[in-house]
PDB file of N, CA and C in Angstrom:
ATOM      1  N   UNK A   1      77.264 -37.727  10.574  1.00  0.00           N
ATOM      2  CA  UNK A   1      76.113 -38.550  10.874  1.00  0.00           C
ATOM      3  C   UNK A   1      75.454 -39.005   9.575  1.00  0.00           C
ATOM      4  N   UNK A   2      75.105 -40.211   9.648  1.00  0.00           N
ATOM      5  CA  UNK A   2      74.424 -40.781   8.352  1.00  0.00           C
ATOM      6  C   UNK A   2      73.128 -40.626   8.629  1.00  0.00           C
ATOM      7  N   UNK A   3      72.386 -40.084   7.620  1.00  0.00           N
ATOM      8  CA  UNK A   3      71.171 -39.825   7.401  1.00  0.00           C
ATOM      9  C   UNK A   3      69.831 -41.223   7.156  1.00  0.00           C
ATOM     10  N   UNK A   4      69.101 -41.074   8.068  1.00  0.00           N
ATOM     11  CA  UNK A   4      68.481 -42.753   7.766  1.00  0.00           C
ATOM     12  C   UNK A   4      67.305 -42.494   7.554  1.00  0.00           C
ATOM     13  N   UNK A   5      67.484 -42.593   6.105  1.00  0.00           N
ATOM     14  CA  UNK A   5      65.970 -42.296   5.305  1.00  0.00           C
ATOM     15  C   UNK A   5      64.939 -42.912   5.523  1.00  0.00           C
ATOM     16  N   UNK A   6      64.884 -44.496   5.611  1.00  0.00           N
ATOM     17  CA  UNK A   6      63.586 -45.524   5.759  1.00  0.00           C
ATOM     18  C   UNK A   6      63.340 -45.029   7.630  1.00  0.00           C
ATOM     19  N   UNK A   7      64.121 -44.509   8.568  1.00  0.00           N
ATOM     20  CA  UNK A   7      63.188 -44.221   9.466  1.00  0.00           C
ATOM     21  C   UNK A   7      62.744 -43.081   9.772  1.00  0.00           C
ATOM     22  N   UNK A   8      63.517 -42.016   8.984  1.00  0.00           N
ATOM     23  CA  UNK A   8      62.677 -40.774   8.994  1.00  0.00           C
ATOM     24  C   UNK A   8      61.354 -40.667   7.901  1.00  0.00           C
ATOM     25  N   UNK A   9      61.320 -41.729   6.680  1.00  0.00           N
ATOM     26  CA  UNK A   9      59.958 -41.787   6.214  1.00  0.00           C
ATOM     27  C   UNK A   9      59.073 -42.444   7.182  1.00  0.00           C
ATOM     28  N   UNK A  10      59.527 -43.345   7.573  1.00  0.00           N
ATOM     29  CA  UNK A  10      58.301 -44.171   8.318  1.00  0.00           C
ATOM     30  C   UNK A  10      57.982 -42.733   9.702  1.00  0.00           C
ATOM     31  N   UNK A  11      59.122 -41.979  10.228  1.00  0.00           N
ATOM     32  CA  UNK A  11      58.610 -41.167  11.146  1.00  0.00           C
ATOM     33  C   UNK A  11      57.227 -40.288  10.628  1.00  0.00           C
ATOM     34  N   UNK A  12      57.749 -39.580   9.527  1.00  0.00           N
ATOM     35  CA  UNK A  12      57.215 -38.666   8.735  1.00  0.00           C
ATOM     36  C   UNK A  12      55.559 -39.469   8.842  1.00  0.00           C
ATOM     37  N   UNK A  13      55.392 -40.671   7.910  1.00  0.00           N
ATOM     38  CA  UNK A  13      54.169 -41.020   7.973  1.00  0.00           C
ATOM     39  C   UNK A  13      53.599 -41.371   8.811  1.00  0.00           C
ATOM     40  N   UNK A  14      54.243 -41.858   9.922  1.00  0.00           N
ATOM     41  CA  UNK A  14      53.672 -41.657  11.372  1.00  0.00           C
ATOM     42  C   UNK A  14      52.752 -40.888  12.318  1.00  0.00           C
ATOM     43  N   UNK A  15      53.413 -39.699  11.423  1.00  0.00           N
ATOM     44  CA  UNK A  15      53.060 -38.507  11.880  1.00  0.00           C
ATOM     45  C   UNK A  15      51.647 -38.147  11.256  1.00  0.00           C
ATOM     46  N   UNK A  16      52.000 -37.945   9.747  1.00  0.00           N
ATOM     47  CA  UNK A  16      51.099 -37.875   9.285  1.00  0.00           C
ATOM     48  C   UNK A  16      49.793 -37.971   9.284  1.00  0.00           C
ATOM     49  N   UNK A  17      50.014 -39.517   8.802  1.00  0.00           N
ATOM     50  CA  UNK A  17      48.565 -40.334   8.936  1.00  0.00           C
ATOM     51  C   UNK A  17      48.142 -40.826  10.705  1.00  0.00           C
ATOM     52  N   UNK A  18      48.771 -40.737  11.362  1.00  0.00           N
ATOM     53  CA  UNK A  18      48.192 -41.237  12.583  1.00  0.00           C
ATOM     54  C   UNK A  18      48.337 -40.253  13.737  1.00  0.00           C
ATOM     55  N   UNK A  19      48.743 -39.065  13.583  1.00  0.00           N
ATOM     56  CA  UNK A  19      49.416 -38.014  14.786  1.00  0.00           C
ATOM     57  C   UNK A  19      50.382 -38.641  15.409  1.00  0.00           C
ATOM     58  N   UNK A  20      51.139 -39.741  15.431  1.00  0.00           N
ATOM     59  CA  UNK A  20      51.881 -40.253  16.147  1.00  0.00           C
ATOM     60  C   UNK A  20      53.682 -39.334  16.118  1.00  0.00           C
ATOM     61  N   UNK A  21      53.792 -39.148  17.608  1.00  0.00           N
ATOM     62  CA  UNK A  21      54.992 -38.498  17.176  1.00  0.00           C
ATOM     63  C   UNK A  21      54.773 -37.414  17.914  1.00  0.00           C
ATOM     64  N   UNK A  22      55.906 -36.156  18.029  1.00  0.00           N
ATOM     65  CA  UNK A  22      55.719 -34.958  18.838  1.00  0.00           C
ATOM     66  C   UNK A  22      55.662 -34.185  17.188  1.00  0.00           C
ATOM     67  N   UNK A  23      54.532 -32.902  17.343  1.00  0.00           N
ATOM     68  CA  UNK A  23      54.811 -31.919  16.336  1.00  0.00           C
ATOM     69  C   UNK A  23      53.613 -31.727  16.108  1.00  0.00           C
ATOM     70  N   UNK A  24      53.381 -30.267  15.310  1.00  0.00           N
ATOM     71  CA  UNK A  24      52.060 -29.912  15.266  1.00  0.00           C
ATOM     72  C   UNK A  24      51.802 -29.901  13.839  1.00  0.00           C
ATOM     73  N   UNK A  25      50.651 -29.648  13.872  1.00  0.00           N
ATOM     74  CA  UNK A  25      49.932 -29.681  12.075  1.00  0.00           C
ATOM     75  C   UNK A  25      49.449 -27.424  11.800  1.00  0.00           C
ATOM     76  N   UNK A  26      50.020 -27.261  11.044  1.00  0.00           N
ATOM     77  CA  UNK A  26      49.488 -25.426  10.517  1.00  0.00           C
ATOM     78  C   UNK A  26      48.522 -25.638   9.341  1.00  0.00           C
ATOM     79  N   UNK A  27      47.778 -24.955   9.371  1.00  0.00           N
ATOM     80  CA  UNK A  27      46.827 -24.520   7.775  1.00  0.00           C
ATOM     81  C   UNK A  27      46.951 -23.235   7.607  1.00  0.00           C
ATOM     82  N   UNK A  28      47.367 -23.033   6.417  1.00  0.00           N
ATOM     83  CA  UNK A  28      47.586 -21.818   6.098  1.00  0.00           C
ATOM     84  C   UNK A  28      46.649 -20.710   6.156  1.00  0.00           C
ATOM     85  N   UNK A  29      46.545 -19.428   5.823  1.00  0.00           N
ATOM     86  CA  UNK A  29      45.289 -18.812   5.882  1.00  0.00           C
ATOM     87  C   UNK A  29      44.501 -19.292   4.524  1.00  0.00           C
ATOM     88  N   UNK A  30      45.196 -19.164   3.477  1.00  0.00           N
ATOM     89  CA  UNK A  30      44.292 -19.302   2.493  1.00  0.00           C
ATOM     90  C   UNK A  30      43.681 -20.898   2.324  1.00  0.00           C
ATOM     91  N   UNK A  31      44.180 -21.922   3.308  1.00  0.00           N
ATOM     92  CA  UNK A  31      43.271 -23.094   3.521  1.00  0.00           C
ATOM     93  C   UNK A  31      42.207 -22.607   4.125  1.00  0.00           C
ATOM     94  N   UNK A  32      42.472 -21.904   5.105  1.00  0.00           N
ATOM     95  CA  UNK A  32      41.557 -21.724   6.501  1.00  0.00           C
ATOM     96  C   UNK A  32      40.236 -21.045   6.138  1.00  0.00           C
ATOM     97  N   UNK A  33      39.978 -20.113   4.701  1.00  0.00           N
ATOM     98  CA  UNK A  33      39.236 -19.285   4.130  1.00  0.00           C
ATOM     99  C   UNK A  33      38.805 -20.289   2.898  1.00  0.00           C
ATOM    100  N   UNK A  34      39.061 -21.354   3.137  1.00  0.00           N
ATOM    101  CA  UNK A  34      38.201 -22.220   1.768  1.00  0.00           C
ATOM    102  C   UNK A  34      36.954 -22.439   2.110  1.00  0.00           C
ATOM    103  N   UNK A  35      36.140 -22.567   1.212  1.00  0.00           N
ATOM    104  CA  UNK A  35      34.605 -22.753   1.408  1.00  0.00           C
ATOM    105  C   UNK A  35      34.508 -24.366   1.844  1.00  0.00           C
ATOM    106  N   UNK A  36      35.256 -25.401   2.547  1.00  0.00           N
ATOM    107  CA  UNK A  36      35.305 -26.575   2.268  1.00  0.00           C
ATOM    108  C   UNK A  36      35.188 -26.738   3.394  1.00  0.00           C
ATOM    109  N   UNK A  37      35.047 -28.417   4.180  1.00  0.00           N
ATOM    110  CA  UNK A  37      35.635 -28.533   5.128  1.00  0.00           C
ATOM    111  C   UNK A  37      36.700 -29.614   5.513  1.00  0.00           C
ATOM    112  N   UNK A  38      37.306 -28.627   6.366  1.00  0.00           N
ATOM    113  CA  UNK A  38      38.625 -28.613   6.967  1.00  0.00           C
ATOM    114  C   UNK A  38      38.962 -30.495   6.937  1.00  0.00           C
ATOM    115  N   UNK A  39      37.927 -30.922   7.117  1.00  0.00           N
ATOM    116  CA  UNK A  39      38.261 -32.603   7.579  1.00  0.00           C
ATOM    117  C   UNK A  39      38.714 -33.017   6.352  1.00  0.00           C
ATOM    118  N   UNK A  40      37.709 -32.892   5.097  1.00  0.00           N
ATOM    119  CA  UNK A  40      38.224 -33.224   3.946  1.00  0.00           C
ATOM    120  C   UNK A  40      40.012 -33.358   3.850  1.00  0.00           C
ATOM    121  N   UNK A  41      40.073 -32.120   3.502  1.00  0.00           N
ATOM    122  CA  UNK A  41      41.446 -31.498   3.429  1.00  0.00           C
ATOM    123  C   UNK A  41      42.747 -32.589   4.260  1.00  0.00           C
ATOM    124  N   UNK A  42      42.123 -32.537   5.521  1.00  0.00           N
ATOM    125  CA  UNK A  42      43.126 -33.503   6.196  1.00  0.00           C
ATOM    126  C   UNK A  42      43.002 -34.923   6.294  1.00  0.00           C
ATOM    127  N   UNK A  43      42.004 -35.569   5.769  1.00  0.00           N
ATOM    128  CA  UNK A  43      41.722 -36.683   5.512  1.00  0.00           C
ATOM    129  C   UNK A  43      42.566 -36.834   4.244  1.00  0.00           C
ATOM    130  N   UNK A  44      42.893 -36.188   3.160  1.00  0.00           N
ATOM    131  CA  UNK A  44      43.651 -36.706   1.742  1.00  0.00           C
ATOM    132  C   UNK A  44      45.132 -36.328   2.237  1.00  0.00           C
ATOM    133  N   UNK A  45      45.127 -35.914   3.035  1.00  0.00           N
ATOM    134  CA  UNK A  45      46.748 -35.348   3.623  1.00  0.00           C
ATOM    135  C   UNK A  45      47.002 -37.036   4.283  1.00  0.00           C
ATOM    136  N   UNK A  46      46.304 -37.064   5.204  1.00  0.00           N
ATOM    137  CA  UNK A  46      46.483 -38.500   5.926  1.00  0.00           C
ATOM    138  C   UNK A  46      46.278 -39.643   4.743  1.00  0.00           C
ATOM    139  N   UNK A  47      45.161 -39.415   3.698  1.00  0.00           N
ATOM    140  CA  UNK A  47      45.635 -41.160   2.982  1.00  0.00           C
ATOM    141  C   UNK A  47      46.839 -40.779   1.729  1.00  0.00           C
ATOM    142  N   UNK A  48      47.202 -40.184   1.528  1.00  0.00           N
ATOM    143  CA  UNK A  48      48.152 -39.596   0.446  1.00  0.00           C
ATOM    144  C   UNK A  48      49.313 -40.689   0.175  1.00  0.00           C
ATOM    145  N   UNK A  49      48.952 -41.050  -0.663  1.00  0.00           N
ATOM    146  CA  UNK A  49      50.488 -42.076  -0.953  1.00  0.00           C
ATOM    147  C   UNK A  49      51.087 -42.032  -2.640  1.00  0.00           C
ATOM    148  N   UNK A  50      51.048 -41.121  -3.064  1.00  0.00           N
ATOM    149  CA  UNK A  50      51.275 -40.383  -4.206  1.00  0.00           C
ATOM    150  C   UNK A  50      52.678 -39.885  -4.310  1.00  0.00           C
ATOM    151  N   UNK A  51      53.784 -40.550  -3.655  1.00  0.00           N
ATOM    152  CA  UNK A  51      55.165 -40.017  -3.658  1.00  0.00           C
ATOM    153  C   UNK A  51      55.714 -40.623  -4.955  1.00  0.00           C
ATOM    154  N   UNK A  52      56.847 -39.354  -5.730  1.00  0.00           N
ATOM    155  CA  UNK A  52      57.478 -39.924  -6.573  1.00  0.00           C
ATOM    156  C   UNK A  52      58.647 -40.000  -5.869  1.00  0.00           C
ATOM    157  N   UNK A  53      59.565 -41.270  -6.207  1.00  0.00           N
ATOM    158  CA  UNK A  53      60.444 -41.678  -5.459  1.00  0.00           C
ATOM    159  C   UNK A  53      61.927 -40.737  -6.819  1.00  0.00           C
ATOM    160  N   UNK A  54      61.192 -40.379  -7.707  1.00  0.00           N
ATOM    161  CA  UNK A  54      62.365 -40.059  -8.855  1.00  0.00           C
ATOM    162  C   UNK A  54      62.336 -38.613  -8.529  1.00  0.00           C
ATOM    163  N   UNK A  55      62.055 -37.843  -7.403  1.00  0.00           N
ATOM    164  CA  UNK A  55      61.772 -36.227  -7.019  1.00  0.00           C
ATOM    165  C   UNK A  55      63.308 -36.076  -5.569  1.00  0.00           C
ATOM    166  N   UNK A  56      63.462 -37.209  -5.534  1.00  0.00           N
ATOM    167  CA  UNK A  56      64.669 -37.323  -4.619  1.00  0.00           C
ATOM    168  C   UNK A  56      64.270 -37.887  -3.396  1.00  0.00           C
ATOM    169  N   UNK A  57      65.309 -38.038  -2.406  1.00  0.00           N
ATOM    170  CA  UNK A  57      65.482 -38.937  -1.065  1.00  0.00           C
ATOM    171  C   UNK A  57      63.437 -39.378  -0.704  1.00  0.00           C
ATOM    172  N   UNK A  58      63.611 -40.352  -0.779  1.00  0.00           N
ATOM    173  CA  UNK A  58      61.658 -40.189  -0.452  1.00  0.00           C
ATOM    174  C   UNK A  58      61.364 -40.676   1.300  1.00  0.00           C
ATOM    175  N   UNK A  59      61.859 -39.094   1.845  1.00  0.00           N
ATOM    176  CA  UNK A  59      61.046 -39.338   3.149  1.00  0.00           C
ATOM    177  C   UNK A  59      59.625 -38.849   3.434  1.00  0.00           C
ATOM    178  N   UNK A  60      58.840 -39.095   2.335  1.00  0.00           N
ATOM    179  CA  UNK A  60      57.324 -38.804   2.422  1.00  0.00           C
ATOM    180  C   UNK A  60      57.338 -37.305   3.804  1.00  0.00           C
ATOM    181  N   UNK A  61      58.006 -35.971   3.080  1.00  0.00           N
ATOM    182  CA  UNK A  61      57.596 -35.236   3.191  1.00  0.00           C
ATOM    183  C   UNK A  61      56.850 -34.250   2.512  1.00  0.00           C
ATOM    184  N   UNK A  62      56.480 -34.340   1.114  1.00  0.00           N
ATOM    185  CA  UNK A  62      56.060 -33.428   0.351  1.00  0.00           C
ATOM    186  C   UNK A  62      54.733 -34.346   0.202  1.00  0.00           C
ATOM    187  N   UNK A  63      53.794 -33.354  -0.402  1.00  0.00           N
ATOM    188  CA  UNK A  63      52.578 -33.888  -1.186  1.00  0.00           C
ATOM    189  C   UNK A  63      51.625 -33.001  -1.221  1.00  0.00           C
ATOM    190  N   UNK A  64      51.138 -33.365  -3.170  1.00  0.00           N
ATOM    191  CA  UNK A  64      50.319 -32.051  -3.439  1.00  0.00           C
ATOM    192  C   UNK A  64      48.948 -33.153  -4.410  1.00  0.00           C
ATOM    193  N   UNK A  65      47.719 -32.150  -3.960  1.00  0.00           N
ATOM    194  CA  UNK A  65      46.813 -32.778  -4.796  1.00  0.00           C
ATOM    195  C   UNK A  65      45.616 -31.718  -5.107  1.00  0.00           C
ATOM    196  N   UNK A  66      44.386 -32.361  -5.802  1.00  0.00           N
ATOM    197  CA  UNK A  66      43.635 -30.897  -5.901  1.00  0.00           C
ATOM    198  C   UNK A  66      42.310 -31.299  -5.101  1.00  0.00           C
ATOM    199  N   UNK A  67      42.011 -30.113  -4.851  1.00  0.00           N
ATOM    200  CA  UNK A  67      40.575 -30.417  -3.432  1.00  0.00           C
ATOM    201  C   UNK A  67      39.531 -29.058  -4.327  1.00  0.00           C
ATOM    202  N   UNK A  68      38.890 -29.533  -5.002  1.00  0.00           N
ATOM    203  CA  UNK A  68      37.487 -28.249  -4.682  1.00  0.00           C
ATOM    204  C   UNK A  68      38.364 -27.088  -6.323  1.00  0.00           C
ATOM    205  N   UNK A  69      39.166 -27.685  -6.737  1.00  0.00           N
ATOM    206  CA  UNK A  69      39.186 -27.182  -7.668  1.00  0.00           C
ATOM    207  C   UNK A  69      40.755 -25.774  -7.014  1.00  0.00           C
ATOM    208  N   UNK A  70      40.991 -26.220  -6.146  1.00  0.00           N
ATOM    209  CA  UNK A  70      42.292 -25.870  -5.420  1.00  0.00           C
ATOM    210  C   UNK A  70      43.077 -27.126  -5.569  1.00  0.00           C
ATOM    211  N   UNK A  71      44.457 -26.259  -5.845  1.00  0.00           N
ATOM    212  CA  UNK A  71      45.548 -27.152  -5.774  1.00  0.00           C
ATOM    213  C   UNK A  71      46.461 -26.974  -4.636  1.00  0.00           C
ATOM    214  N   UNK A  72      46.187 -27.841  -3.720  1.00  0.00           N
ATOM    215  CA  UNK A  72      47.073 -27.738  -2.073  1.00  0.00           C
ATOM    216  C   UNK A  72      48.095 -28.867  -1.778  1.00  0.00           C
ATOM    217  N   UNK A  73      49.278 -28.293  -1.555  1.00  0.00           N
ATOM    218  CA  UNK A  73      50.424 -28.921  -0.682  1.00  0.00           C
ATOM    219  C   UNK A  73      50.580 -29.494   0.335  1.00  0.00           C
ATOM    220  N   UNK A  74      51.183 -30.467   1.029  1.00  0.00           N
ATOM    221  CA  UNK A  74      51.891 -30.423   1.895  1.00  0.00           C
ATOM    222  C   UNK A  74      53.070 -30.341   2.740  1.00  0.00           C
ATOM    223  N   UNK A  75      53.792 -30.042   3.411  1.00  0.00           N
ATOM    224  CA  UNK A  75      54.744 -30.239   3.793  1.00  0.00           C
ATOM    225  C   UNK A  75      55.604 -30.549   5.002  1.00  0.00           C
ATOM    226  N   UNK A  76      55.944 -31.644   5.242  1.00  0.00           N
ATOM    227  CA  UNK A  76      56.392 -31.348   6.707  1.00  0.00           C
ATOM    228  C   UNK A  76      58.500 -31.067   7.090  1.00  0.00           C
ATOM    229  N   UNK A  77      57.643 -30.567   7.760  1.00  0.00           N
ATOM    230  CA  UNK A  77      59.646 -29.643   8.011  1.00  0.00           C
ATOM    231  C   UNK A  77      60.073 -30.691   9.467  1.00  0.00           C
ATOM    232  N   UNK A  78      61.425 -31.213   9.741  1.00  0.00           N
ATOM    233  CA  UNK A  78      61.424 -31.647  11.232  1.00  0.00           C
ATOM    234  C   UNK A  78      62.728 -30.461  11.385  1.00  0.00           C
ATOM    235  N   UNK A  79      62.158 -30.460  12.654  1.00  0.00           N
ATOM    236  CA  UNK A  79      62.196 -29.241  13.492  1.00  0.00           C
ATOM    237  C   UNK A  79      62.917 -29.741  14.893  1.00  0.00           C
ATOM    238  N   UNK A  80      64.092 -28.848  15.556  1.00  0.00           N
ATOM    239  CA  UNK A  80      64.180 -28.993  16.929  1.00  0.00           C
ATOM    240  C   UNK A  80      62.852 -28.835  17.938  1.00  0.00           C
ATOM    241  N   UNK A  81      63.195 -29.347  19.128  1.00  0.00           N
ATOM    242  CA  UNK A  81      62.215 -29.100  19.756  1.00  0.00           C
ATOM    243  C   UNK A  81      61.280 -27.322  20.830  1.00  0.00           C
ATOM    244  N   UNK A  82      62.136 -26.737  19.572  1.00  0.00           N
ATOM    245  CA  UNK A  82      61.587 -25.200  19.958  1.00  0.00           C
ATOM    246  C   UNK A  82      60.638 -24.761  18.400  1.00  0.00           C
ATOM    247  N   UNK A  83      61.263 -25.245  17.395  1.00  0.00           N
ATOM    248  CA  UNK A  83      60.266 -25.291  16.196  1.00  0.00           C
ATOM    249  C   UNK A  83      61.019 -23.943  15.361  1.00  0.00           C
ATOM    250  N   UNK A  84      62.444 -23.691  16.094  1.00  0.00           N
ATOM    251  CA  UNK A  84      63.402 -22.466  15.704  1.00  0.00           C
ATOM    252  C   UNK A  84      64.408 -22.583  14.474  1.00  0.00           C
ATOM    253  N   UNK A  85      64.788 -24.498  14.248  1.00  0.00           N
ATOM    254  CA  UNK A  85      65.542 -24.184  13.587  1.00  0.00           C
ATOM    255  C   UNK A  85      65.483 -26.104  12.637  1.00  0.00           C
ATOM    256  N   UNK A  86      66.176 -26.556  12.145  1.00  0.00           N
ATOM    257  CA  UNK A  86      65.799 -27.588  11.629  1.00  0.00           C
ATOM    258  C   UNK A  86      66.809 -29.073  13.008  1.00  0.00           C
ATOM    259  N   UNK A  87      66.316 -30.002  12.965  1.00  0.00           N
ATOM    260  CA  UNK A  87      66.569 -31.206  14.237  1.00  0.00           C
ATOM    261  C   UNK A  87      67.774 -31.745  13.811  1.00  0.00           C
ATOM    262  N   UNK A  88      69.032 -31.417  14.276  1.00  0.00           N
ATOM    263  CA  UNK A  88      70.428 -31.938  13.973  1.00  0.00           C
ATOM    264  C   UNK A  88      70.106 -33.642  13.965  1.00  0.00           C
ATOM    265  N   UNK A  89      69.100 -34.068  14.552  1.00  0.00           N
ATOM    266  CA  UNK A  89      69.197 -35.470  14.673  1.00  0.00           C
ATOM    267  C   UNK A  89      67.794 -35.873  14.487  1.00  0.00           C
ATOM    268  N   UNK A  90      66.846 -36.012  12.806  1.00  0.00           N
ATOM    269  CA  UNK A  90      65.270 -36.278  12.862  1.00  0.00           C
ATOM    270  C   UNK A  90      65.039 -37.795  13.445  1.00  0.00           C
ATOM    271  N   UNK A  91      66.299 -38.506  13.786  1.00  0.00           N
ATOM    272  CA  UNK A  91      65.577 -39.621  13.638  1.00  0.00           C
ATOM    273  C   UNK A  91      65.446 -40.199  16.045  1.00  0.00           C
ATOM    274  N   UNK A  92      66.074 -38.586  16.323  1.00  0.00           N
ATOM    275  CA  UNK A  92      66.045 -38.576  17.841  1.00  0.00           C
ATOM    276  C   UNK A  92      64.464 -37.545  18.202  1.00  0.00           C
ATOM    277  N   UNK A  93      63.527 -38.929  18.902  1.00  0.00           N
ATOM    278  CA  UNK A  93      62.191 -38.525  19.091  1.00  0.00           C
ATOM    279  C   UNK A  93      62.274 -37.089  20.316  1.00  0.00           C
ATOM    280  N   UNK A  94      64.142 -37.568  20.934  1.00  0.00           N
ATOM    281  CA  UNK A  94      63.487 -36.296  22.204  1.00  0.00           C
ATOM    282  C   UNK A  94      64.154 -35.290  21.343  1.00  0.00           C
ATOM    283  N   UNK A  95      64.895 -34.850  20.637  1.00  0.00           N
ATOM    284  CA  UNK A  95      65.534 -33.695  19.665  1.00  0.00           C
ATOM    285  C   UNK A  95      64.525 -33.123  18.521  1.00  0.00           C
ATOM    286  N   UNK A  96      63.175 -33.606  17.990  1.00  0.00           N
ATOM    287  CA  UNK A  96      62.751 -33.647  16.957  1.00  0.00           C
ATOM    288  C   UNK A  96      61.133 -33.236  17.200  1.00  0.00           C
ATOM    289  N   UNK A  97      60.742 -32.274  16.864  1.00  0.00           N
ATOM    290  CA  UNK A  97      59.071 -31.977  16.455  1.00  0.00           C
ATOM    291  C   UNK A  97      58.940 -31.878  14.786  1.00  0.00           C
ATOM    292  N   UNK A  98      57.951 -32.402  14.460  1.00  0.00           N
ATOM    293  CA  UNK A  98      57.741 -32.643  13.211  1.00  0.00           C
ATOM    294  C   UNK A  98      56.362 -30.839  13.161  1.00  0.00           C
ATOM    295  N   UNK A  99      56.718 -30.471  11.433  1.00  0.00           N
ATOM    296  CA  UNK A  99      56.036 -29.590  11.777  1.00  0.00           C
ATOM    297  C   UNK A  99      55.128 -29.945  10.425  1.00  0.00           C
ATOM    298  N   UNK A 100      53.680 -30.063  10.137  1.00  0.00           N
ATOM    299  CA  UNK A 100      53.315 -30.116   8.936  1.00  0.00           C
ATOM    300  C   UNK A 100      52.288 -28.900   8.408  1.00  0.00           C
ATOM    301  N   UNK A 101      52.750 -28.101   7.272  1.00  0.00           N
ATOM    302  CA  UNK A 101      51.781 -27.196   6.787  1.00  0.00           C
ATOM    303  C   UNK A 101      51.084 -27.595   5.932  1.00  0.00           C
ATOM    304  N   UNK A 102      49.990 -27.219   6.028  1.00  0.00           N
ATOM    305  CA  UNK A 102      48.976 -27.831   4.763  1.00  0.00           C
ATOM    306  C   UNK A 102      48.450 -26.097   3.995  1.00  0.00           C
ATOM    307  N   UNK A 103      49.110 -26.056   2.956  1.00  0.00           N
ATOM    308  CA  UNK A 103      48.802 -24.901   2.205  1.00  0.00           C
ATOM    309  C   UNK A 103      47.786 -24.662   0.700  1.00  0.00           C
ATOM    310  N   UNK A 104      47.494 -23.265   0.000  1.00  0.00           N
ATOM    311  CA  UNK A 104      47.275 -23.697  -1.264  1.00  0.00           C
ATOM    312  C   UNK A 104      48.533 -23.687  -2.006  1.00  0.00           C
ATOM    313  N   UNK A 105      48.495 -24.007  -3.218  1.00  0.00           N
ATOM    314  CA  UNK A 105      49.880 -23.896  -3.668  1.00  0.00           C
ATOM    315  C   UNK A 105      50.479 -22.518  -4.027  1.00  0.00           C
ATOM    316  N   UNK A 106      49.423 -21.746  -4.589  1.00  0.00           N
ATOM    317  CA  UNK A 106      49.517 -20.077  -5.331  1.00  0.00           C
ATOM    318  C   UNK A 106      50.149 -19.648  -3.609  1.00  0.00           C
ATOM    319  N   UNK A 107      50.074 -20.059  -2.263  1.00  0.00           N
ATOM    320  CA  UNK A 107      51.064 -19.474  -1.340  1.00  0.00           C
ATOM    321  C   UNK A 107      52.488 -20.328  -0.824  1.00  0.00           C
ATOM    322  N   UNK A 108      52.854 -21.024  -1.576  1.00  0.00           N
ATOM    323  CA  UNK A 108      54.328 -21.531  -1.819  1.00  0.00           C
ATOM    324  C   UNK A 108      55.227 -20.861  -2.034  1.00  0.00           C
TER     325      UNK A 108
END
């Protein structure tokens, strides 16, 4: 199977920035214990367009920036639709939950 990058990015940011898509969003604990709030955090997750395309295949799954003097990640994994193992097919909406963690980085 050929891998089709421009629609698993556009899935990915789909997801992202608009919830569009099946899959859930995690915060880690040590997000969850920041003195901040939570909206912030997912508001720079959603406008994030900070991809280096020279870091490899760019399906706008990674992204890291600093909030509050924390440096936090993102990441989204696609996932079968049990969330057990990775989606033999990301670019099949009924085979595929997108999973995104939003972490600090010191828990990477």
């Amino acid at each position: 199977m050929r891998i089709d990058t421009p629609r698993i990015r556009a899935d990915n940011d789909a997801f992202r920035i608009d919830n569009a898509g099946a899959g859930r969003w995690v915060i880690s604990q040590g997000i969850s214990v920041m003195p901040v709030e939570l909206a912030d955090i997912i508001a720079k997750v959603r406008a994030y367009r900070e991809f280096d395309e020279a870091d490899g295949p760019p399906e706008h799954d990674f992204g890291a920036f600093d909030h509050d003097g924390q440096r936090i990640f993102w990441k989204i994994d696609v996932m079968d639709r049990t969330y057990t193992s990775a989606s033999h097919d990301p670019t099949d909406p009924r085979k595929t939950r997108r999973l995104l963690t939003v972490m600090l980085a010191s828990e990477y």
